[in-house]
PDB file of N, CA and C in Angstrom:
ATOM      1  N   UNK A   1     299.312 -39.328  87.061  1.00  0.00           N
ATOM      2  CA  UNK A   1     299.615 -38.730  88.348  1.00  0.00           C
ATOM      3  C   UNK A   1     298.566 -37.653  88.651  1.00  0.00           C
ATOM      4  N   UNK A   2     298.030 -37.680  89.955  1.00  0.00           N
ATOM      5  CA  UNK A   2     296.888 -36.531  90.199  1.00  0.00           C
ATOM      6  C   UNK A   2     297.522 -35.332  90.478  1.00  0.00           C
ATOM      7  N   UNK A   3     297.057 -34.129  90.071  1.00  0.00           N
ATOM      8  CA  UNK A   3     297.870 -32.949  90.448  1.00  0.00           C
ATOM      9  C   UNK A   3     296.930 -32.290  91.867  1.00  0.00           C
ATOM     10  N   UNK A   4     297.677 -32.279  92.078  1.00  0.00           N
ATOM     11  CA  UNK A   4     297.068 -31.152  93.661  1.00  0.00           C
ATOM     12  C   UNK A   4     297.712 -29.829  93.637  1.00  0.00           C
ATOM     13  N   UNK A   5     297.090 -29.168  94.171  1.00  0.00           N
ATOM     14  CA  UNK A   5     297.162 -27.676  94.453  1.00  0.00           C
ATOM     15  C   UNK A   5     298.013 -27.234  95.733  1.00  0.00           C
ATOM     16  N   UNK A   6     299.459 -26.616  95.506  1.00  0.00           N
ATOM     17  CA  UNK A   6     300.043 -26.718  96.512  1.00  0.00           C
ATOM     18  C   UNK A   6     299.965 -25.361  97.538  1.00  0.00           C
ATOM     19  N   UNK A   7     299.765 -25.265  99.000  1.00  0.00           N
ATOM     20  CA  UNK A   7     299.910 -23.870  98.992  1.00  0.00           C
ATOM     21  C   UNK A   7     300.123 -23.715 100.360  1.00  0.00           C
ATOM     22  N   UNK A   8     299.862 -21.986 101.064  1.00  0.00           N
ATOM     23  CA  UNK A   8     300.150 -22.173 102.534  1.00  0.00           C
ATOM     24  C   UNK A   8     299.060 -22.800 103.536  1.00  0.00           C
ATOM     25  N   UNK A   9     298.082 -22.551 102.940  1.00  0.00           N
ATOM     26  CA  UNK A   9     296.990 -23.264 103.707  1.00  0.00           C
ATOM     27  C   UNK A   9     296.827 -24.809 104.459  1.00  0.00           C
ATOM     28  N   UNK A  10     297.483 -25.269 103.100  1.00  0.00           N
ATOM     29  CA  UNK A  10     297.153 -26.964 102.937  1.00  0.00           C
ATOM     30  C   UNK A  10     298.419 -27.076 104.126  1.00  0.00           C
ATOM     31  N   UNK A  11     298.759 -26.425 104.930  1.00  0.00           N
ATOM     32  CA  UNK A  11     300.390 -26.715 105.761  1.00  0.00           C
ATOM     33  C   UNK A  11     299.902 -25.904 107.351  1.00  0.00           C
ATOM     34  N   UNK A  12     298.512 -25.046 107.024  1.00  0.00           N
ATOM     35  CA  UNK A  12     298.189 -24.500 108.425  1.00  0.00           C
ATOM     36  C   UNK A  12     299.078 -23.237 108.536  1.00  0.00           C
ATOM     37  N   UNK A  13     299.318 -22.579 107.074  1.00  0.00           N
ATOM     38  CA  UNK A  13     299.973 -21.422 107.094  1.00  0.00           C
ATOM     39  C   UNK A  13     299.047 -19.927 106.510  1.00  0.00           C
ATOM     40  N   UNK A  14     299.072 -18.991 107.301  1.00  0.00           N
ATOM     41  CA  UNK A  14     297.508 -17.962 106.825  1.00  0.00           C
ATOM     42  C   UNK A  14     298.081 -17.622 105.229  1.00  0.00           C
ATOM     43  N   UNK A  15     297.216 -17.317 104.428  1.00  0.00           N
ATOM     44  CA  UNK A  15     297.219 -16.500 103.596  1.00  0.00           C
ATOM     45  C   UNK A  15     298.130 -15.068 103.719  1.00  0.00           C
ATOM     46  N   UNK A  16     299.012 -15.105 102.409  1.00  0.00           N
ATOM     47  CA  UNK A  16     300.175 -13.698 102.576  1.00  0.00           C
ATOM     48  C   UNK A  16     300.043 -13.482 101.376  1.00  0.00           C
ATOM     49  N   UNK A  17     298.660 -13.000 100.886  1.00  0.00           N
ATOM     50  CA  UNK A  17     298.243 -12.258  99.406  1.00  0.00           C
ATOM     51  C   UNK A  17     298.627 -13.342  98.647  1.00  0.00           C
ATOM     52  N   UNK A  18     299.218 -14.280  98.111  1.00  0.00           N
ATOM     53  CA  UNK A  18     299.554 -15.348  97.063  1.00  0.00           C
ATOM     54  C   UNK A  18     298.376 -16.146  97.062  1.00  0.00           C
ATOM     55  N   UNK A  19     298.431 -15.945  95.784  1.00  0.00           N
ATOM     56  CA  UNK A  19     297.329 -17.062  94.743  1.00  0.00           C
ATOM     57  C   UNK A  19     297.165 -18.448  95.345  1.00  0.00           C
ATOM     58  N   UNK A  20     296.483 -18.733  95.814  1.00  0.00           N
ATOM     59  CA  UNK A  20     297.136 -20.581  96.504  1.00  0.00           C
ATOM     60  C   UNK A  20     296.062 -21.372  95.509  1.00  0.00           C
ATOM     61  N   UNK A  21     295.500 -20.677  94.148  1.00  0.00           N
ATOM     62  CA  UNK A  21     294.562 -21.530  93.416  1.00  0.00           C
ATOM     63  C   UNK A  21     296.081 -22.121  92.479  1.00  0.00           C
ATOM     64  N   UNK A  22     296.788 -21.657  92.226  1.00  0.00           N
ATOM     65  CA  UNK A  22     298.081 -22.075  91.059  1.00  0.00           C
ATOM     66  C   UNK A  22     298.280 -23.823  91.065  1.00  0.00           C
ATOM     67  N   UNK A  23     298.360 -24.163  90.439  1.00  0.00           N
ATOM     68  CA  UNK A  23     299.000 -25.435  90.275  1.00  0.00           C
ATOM     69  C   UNK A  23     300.186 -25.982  90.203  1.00  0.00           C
ATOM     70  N   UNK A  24     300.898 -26.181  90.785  1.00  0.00           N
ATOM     71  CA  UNK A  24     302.034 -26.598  91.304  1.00  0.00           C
ATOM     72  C   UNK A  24     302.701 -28.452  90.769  1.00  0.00           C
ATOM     73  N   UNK A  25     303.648 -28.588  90.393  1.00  0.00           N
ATOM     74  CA  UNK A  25     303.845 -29.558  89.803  1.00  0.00           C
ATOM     75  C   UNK A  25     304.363 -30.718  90.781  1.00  0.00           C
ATOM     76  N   UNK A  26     304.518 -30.374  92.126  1.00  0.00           N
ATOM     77  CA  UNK A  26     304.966 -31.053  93.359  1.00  0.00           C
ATOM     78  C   UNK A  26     304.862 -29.320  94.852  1.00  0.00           C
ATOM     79  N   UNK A  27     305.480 -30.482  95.401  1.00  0.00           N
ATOM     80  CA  UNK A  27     305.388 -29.492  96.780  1.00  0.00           C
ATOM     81  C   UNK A  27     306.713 -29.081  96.607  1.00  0.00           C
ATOM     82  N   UNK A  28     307.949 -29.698  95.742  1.00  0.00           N
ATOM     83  CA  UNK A  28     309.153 -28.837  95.810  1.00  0.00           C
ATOM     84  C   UNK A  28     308.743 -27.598  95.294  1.00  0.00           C
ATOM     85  N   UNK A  29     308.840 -28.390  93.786  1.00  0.00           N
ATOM     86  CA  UNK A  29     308.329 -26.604  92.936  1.00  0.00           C
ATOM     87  C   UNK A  29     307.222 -25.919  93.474  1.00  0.00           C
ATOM     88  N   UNK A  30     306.760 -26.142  94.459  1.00  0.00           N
ATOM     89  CA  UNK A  30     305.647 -25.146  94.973  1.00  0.00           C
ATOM     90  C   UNK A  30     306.546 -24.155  96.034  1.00  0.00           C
ATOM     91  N   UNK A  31     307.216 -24.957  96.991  1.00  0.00           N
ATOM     92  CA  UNK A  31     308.162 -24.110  97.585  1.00  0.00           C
ATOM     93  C   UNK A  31     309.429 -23.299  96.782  1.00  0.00           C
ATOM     94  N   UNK A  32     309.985 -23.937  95.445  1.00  0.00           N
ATOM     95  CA  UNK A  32     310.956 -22.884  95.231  1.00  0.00           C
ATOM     96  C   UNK A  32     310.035 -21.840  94.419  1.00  0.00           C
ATOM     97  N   UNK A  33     308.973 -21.914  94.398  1.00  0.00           N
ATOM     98  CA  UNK A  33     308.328 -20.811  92.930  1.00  0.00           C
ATOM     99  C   UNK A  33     308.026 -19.785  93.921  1.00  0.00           C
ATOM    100  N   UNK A  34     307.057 -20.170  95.670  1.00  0.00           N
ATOM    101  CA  UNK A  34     307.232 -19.252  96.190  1.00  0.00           C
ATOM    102  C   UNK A  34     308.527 -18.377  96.900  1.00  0.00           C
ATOM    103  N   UNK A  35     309.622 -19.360  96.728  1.00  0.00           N
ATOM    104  CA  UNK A  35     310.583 -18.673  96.883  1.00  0.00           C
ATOM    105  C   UNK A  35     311.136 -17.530  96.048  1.00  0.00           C
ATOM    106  N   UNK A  36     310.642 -17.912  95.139  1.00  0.00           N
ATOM    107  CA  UNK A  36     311.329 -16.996  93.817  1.00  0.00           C
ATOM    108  C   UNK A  36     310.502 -15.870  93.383  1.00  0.00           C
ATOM    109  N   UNK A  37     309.073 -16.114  94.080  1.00  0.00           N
ATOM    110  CA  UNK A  37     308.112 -14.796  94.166  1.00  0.00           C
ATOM    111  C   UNK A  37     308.676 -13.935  94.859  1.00  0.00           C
ATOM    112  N   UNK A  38     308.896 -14.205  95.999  1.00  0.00           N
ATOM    113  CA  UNK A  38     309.778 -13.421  97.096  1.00  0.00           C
ATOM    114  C   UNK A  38     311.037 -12.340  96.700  1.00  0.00           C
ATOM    115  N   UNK A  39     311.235 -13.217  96.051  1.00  0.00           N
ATOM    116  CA  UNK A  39     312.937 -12.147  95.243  1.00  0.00           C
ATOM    117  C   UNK A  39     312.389 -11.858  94.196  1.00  0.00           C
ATOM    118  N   UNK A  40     311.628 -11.713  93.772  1.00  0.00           N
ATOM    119  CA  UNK A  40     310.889 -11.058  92.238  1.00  0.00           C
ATOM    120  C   UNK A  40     311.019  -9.790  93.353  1.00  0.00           C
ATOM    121  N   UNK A  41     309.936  -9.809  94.033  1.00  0.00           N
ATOM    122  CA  UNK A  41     308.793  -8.976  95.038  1.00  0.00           C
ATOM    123  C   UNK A  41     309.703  -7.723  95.217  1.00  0.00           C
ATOM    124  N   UNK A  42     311.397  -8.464  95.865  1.00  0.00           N
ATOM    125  CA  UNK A  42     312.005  -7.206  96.330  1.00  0.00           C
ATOM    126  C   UNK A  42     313.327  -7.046  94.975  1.00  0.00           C
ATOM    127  N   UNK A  43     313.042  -7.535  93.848  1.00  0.00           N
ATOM    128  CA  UNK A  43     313.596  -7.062  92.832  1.00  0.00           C
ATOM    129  C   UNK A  43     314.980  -7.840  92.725  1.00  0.00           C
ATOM    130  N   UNK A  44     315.291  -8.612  93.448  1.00  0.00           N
ATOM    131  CA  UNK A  44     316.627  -9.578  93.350  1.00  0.00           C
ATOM    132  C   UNK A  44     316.143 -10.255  92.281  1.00  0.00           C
ATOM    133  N   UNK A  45     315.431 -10.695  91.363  1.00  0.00           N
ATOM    134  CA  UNK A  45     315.573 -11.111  89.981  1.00  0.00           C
ATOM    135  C   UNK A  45     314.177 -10.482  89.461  1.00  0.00           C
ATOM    136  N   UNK A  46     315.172 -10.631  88.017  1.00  0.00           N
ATOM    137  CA  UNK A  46     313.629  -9.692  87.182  1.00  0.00           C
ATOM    138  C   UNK A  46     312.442 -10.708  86.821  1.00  0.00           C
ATOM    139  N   UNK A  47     311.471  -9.957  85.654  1.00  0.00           N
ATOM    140  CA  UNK A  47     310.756 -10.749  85.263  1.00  0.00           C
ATOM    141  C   UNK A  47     310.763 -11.422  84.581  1.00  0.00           C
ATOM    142  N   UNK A  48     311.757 -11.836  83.524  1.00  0.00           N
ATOM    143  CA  UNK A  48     312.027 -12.749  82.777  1.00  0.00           C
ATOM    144  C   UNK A  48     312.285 -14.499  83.236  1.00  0.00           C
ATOM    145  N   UNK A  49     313.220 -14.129  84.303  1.00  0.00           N
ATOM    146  CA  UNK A  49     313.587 -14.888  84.882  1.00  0.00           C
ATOM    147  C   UNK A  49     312.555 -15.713  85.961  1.00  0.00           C
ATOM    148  N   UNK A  50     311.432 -14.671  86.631  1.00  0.00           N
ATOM    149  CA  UNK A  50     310.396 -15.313  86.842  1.00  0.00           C
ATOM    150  C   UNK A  50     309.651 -16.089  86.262  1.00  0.00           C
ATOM    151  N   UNK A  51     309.566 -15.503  84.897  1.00  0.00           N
ATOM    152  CA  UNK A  51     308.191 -15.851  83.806  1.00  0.00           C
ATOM    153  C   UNK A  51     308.695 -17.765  84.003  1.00  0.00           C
ATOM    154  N   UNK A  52     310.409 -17.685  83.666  1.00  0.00           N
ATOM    155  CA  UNK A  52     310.911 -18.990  83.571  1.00  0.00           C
ATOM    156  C   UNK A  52     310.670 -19.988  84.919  1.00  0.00           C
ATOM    157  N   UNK A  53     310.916 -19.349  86.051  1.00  0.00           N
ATOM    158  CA  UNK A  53     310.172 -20.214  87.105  1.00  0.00           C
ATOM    159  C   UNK A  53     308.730 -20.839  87.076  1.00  0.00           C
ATOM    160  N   UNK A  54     307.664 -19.317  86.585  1.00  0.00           N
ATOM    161  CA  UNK A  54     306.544 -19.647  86.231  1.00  0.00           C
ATOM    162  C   UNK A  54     306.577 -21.187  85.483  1.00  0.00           C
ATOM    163  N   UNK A  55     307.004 -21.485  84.214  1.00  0.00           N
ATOM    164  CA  UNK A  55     307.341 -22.109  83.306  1.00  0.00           C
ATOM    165  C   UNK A  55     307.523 -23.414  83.882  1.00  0.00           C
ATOM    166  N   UNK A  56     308.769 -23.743  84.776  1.00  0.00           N
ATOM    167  CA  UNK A  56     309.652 -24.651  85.451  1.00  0.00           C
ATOM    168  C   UNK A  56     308.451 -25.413  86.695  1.00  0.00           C
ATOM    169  N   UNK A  57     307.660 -24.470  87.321  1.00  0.00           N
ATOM    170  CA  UNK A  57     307.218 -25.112  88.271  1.00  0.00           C
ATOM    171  C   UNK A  57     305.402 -25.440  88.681  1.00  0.00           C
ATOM    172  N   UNK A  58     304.809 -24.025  87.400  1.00  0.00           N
ATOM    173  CA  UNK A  58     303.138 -25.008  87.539  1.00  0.00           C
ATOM    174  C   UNK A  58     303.269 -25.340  86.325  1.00  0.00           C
ATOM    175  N   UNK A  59     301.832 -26.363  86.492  1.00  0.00           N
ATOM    176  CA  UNK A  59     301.389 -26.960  85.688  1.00  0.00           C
ATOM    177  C   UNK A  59     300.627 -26.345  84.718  1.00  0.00           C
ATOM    178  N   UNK A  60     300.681 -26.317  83.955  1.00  0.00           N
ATOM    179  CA  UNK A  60     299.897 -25.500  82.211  1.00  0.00           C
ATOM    180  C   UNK A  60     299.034 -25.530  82.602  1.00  0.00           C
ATOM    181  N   UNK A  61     298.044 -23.830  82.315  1.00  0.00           N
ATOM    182  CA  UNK A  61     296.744 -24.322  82.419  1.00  0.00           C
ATOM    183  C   UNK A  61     296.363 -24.503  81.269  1.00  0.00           C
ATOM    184  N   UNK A  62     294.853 -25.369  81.203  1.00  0.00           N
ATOM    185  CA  UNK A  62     294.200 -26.254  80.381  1.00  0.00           C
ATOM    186  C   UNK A  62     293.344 -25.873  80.111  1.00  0.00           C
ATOM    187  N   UNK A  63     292.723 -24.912  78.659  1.00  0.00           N
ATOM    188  CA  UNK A  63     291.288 -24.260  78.328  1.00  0.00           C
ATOM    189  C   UNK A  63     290.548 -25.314  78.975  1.00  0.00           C
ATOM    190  N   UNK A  64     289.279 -24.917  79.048  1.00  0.00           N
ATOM    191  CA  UNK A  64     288.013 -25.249  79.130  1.00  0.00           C
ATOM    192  C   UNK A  64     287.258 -25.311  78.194  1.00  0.00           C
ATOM    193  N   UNK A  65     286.949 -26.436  77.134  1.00  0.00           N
ATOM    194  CA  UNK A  65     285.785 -26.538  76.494  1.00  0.00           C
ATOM    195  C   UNK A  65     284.567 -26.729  77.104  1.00  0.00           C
ATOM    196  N   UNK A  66     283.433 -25.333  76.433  1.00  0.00           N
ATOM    197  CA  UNK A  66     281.923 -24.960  76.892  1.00  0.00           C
ATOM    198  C   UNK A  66     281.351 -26.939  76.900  1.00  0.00           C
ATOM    199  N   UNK A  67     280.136 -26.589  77.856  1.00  0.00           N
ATOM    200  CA  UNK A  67     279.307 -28.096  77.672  1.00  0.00           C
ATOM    201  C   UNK A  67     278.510 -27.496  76.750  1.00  0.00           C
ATOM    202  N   UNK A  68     277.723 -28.308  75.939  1.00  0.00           N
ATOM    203  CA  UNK A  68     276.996 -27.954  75.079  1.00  0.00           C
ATOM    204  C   UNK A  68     275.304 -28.364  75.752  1.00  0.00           C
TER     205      UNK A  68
END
């Protein structure tokens, strides 16, 4: 499956300080993770509970091995 990069742009929505490089595992989990930034932001859930969204909705990033 190809992963794409989900964000406000790709929808014709401006930039509102969020990362739109993140990787996103679909366009759902792209919408609930920014949802859940949102209530981080104004403290309706902590960071733990974020970290776990983090977790739930991008995709791992993947070192980079140097070219030689």
């Amino acid at each position: 499956m190809k992963q794409r990069t989900y964000g406000h742009e790709e929808h014709g929505e401006e930039d509102r300080g969020m990362d739109l490089d993140k990787m996103y595992k679909s366009e759902a989990f792209a919408a609930i993770h920014e949802t859940m930034e949102a209530l981080h932001e104004i403290g309706a859930i902590d960071k733990e509970i974020m970290l776990q969204f983090d977790v739930d909705c991008l995709n791992p990033v993947q070192d980079k091995v140097p070219e030689e």
